[in-house]
Protein backbone atom coordinates (compact mmCIF):
# COMPACT_ATOMS: atom_id res chain seq x y z
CA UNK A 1 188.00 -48.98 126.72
CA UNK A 2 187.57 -46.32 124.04
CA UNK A 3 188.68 -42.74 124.00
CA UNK A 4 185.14 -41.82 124.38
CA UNK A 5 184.49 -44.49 127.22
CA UNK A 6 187.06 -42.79 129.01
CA UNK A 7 185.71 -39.53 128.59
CA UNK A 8 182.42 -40.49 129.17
CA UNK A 9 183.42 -42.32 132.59
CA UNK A 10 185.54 -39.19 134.02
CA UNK A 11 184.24 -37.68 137.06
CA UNK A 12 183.31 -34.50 137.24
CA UNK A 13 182.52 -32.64 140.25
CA UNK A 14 178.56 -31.04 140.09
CA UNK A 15 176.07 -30.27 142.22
CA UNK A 16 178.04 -31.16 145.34
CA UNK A 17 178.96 -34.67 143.79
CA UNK A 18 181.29 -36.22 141.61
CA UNK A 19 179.71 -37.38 138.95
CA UNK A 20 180.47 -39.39 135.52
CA UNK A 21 180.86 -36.77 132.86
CA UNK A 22 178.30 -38.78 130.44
CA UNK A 23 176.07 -38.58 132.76
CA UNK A 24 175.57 -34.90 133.14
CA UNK A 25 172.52 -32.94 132.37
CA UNK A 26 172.49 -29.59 131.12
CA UNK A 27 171.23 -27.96 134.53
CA UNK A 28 174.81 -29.08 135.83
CA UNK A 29 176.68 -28.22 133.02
CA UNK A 30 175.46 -24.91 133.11
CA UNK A 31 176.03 -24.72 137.04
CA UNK A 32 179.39 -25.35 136.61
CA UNK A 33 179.80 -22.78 133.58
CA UNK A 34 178.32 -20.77 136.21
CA UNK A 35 180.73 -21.55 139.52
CA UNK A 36 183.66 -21.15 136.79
CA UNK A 37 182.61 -17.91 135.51
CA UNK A 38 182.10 -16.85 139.41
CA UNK A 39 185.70 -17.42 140.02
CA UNK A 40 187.51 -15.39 137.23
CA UNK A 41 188.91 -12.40 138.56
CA UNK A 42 192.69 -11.12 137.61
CA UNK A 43 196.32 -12.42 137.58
CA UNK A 44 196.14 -16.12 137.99
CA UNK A 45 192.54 -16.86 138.12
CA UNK A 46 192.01 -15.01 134.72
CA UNK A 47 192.91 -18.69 132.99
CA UNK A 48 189.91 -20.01 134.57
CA UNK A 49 187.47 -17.76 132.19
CA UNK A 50 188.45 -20.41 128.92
CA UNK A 51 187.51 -22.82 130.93
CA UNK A 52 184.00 -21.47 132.31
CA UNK A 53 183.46 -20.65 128.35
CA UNK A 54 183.80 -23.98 127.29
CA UNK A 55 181.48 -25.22 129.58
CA UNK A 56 178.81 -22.47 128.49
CA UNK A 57 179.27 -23.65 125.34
CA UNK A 58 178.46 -27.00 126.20
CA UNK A 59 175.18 -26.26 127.98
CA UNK A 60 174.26 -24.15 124.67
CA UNK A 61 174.94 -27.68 122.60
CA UNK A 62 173.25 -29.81 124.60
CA UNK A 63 170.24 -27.58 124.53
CA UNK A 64 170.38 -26.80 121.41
CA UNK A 65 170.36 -30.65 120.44
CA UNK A 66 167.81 -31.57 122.99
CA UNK A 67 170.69 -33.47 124.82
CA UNK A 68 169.38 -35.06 128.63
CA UNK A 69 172.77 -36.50 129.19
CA UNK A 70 176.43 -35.51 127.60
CA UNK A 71 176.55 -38.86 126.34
CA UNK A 72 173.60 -37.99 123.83
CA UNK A 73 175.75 -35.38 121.92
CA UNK A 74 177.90 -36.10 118.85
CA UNK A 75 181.01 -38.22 119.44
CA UNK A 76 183.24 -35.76 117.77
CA UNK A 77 181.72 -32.71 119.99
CA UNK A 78 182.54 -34.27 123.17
CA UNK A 79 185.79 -35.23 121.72
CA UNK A 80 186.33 -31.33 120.77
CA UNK A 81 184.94 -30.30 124.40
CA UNK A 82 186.52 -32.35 127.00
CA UNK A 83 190.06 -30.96 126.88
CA UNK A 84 188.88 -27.38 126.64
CA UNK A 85 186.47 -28.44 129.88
CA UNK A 86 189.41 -30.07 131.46
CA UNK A 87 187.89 -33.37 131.69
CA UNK A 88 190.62 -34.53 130.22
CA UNK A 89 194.26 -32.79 130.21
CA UNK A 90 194.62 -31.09 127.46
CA UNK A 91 197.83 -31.83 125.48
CA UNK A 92 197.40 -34.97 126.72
CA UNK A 93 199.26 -34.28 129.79
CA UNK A 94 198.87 -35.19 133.56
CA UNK A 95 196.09 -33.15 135.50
């Protein structure tokens, strides 16, 4: 399996499901931009606001590009994205 197969295939959880990451539609993305950006407040849960960015900017690129699905963007984008949305560690380190 390819780095992008396994990105692709990672669940995420959206619209009170887990669902494969490659499979999202904008609708969830933005949800979960949304859910994210609901939870920032101070001290600790201040780190999730990167996070809940990232995912606003995905929602932006996949309308932007007329996306239905994640897996219709650029390779390299959701190679950029997926740490920076968690849905992969980034660093390359354990979740």
């Amino acid at each position: 399996m390819t780095d992008l197969e396994q990105i692709l295939s990672q669940t995420v959880f959206a619209g009170g499901a887990n669902v494969p990451f490659g499979a999202m539609a904008a609708d969830q993305a933005r949800a979960r931009a949304d859910e994210l950006r609901a939870a920032i407040g101070w001290g600790p849960t201040a780190r999730v606001a990167p996070v809940a960015l990232a995912w606003r900017e995905l929602t932006v690129t996949m309308e932007r590009d007329a996306a239905a699905t994640v897996s219709e963007l650029d390779p390299d984008v959701i190679a950029q994205l997926a740490p920076r949305l968690w849905v992969i560690p980034p660093g390359g380190g354990l979740l």
